[in-house]
Protein backbone atom coordinates (compact mmCIF):
# COMPACT_ATOMS: atom_id res chain seq x y z
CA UNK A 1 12.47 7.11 -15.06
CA UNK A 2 10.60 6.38 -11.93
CA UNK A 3 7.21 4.79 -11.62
CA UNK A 4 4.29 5.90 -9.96
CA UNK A 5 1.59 3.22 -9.02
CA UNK A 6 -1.97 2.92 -7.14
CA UNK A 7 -4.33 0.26 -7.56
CA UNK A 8 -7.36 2.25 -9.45
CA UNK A 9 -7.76 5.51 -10.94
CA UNK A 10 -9.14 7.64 -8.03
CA UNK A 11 -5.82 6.94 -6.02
CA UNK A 12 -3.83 8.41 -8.63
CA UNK A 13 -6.26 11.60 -9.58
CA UNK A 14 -5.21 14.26 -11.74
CA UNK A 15 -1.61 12.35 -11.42
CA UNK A 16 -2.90 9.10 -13.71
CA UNK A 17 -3.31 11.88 -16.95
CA UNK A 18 -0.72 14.29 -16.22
CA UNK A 19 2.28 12.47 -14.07
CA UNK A 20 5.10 14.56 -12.51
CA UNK A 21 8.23 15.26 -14.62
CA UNK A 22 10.77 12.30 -15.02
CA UNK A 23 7.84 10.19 -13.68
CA UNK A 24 5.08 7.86 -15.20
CA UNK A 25 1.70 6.26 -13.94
CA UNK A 26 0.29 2.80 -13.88
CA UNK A 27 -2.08 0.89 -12.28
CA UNK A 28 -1.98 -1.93 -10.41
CA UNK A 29 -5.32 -3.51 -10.10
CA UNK A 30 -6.92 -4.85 -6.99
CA UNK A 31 -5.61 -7.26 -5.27
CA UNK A 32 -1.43 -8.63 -4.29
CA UNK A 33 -1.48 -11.29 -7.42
CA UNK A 34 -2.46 -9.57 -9.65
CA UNK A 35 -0.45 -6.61 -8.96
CA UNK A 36 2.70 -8.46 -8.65
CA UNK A 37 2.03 -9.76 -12.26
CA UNK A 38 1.38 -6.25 -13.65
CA UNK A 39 3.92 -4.65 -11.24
CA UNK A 40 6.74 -7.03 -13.04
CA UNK A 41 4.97 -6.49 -16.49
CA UNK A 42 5.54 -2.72 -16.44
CA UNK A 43 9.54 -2.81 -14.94
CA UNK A 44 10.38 -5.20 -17.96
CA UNK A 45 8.64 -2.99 -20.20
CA UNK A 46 11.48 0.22 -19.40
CA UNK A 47 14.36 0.73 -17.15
CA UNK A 48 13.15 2.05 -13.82
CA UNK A 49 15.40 3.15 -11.23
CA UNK A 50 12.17 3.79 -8.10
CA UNK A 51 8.65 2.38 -7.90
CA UNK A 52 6.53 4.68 -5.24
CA UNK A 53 2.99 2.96 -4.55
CA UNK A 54 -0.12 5.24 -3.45
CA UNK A 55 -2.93 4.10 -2.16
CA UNK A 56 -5.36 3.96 0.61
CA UNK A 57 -5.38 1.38 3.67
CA UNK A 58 -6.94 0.51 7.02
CA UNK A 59 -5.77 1.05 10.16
CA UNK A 60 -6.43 -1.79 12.66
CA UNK A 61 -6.46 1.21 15.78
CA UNK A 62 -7.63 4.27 15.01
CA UNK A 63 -6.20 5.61 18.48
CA UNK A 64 -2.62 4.96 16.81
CA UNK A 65 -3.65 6.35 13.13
CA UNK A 66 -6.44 7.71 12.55
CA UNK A 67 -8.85 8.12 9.60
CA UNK A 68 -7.84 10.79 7.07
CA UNK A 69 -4.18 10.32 8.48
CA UNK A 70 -1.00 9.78 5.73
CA UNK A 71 2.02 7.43 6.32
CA UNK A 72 4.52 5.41 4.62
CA UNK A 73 6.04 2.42 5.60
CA UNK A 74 9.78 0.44 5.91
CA UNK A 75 8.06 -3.02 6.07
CA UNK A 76 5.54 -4.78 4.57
CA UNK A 77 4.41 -8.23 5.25
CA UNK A 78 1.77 -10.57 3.94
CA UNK A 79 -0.42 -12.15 6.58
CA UNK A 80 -3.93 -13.86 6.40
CA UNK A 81 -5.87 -13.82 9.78
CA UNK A 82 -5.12 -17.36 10.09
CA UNK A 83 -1.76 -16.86 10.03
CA UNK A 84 -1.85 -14.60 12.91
CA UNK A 85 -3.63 -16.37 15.19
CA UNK A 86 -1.10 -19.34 14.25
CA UNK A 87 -3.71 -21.72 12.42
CA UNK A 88 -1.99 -21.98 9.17
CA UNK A 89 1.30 -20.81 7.87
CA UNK A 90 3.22 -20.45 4.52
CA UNK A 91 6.07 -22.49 3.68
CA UNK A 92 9.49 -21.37 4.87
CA UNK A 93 10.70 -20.38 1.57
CA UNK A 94 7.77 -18.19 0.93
CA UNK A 95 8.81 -14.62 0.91
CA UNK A 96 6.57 -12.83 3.18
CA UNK A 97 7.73 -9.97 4.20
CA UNK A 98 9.70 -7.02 2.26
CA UNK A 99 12.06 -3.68 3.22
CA UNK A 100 10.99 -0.94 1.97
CA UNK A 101 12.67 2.78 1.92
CA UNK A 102 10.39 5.04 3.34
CA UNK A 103 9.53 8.77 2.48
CA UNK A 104 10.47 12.03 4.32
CA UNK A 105 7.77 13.28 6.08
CA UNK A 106 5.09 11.00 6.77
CA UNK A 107 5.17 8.79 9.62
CA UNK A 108 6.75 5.10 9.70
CA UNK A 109 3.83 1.84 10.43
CA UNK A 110 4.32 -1.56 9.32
CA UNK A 111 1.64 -2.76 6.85
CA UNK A 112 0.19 -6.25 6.94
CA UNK A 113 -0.29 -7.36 3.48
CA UNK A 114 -3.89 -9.33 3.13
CA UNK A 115 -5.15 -11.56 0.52
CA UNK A 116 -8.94 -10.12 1.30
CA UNK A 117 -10.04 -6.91 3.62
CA UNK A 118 -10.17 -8.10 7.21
CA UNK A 119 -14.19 -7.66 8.06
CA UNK A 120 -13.66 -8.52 12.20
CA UNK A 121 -13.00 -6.55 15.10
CA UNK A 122 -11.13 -10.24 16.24
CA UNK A 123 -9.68 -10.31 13.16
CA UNK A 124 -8.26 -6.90 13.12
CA UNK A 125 -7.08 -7.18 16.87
CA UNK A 126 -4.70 -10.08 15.71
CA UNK A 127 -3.74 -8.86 12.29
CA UNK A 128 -3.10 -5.30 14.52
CA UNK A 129 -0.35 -7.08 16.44
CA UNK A 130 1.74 -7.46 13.62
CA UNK A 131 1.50 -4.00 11.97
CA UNK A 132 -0.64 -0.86 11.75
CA UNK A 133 -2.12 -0.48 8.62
CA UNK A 134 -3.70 -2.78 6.08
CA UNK A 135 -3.21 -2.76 2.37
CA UNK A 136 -4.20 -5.28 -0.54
CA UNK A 137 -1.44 -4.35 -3.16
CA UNK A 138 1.68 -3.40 -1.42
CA UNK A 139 2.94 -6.88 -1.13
CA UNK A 140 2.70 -7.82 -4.91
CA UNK A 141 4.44 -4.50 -5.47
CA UNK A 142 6.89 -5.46 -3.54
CA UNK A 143 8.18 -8.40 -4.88
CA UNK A 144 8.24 -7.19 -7.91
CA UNK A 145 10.61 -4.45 -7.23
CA UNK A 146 12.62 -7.34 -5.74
CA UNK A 147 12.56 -9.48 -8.26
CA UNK A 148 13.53 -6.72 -10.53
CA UNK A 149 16.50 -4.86 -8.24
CA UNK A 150 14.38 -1.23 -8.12
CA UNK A 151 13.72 0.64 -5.07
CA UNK A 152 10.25 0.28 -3.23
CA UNK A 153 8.15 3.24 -1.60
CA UNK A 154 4.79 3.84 -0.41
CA UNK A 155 2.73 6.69 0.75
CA UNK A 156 -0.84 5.76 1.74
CA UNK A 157 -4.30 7.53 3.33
CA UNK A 158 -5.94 5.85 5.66
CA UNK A 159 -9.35 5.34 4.64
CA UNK A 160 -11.09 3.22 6.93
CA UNK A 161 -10.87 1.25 10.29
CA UNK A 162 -10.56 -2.59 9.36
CA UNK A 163 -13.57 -4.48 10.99
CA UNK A 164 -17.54 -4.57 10.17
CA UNK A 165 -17.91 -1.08 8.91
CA UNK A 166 -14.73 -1.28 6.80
CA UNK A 167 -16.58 -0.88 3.45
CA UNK A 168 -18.67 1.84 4.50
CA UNK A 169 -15.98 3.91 5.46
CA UNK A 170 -13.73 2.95 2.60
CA UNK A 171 -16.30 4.08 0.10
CA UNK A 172 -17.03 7.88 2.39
CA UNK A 173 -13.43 8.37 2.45
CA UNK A 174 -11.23 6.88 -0.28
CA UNK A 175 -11.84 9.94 -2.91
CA UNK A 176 -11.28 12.57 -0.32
CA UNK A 177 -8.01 10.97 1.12
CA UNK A 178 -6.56 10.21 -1.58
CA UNK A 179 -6.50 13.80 -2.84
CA UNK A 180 -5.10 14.78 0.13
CA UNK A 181 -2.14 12.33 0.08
CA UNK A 182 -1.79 13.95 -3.47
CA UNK A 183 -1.98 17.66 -2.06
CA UNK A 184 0.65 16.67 0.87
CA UNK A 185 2.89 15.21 -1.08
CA UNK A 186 3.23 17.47 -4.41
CA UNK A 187 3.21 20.01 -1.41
CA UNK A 188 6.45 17.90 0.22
CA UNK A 189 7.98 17.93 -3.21
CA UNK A 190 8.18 14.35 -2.90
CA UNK A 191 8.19 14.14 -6.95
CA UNK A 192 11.24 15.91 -7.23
């Protein structure tokens, strides 16, 4: 069986109800801790042999993915603002960064992994230099599938710019992306 995850009902859609065959849904939550508890909750609860995440993200330049755009990612890591601009760090044995096997398809970013939604155009600038996209989730997921042995993908929208107007956007596009992703990739055959 494989597993098909997004943080809240509207990233899923019509998928949440009525998953693809050999497939079924769950949902996350908001937020890296407390997906990686409910990420870990649902692999102990059956075998799974793939987790793929959906969701939508931010995109710290818009010139290199744009708004409305899809992508998946080979590397996630979790980053704070701080961290970037090299005014706090995590302890060496921290994981903080995660492989991942990305999908046919969709173009390749990095994803920076943050424990809150960056609301700076500084902020975003130095987050930006260590991937492309932003997501909450993807890190909890993550370590979960580590910590369990199961294969790790992710397809996600892009729903916003990170910065000021970040929530604003999010809320005018989420709905309409996230369909999308769901159109492109049931269109890609990417549930087998």
């Amino acid at each position: 069986m494989r597993l098909l995850l997004a943080a809240f009902p509207p990233e899923l859609g019509p998928l949440l109800e009525r998953p693809p065959q050999g497939w079924r849904t769950g949902l996350t939550g908001i937020g890296a801790l407390r997906t990686a508890v409910s990420v870990a909750r649902m692999l102990a609860s059956a075998p799974v042999e793939e987790v793929l995440m959906l969701g939508t993200c931010g995109t710290y330049d818009a010139l290199k993915v744009a708004v409305g755009e899809f992508a998946t990612t080979d590397r996630v890591i979790a980053a704070s603002v701080e961290e970037a601009r090299r005014s706090a760090y995590r302890p060496a044995l921290e994981s903080t960064a995660w492989p991942l096997d990305p999908l046919p398809g969709l173009p390749v970013f990095t994803v920076v992994g943050t424990p809150a939604v960056t609301a700076t155009p500084e902020g975003a600038r130095d987050l930006g230099a260590l991937g492309a996209l932003e997501h909450l989730e993807l890190p909890g997921v993550a370590e979960a599938c580590r910590q369990a042995g199961v294969r790790c993908r992710a397809a996600l929208a892009v729903a916003n710019q990170v910065g000021p107007d970040a929530e604003v956007q999010w809320r005018t596009h989420h709905a309409e992306v996230s369909s999308g992703l769901i159109r492109f990739l049931v269109g890609q055959g990417a549930f087998g």
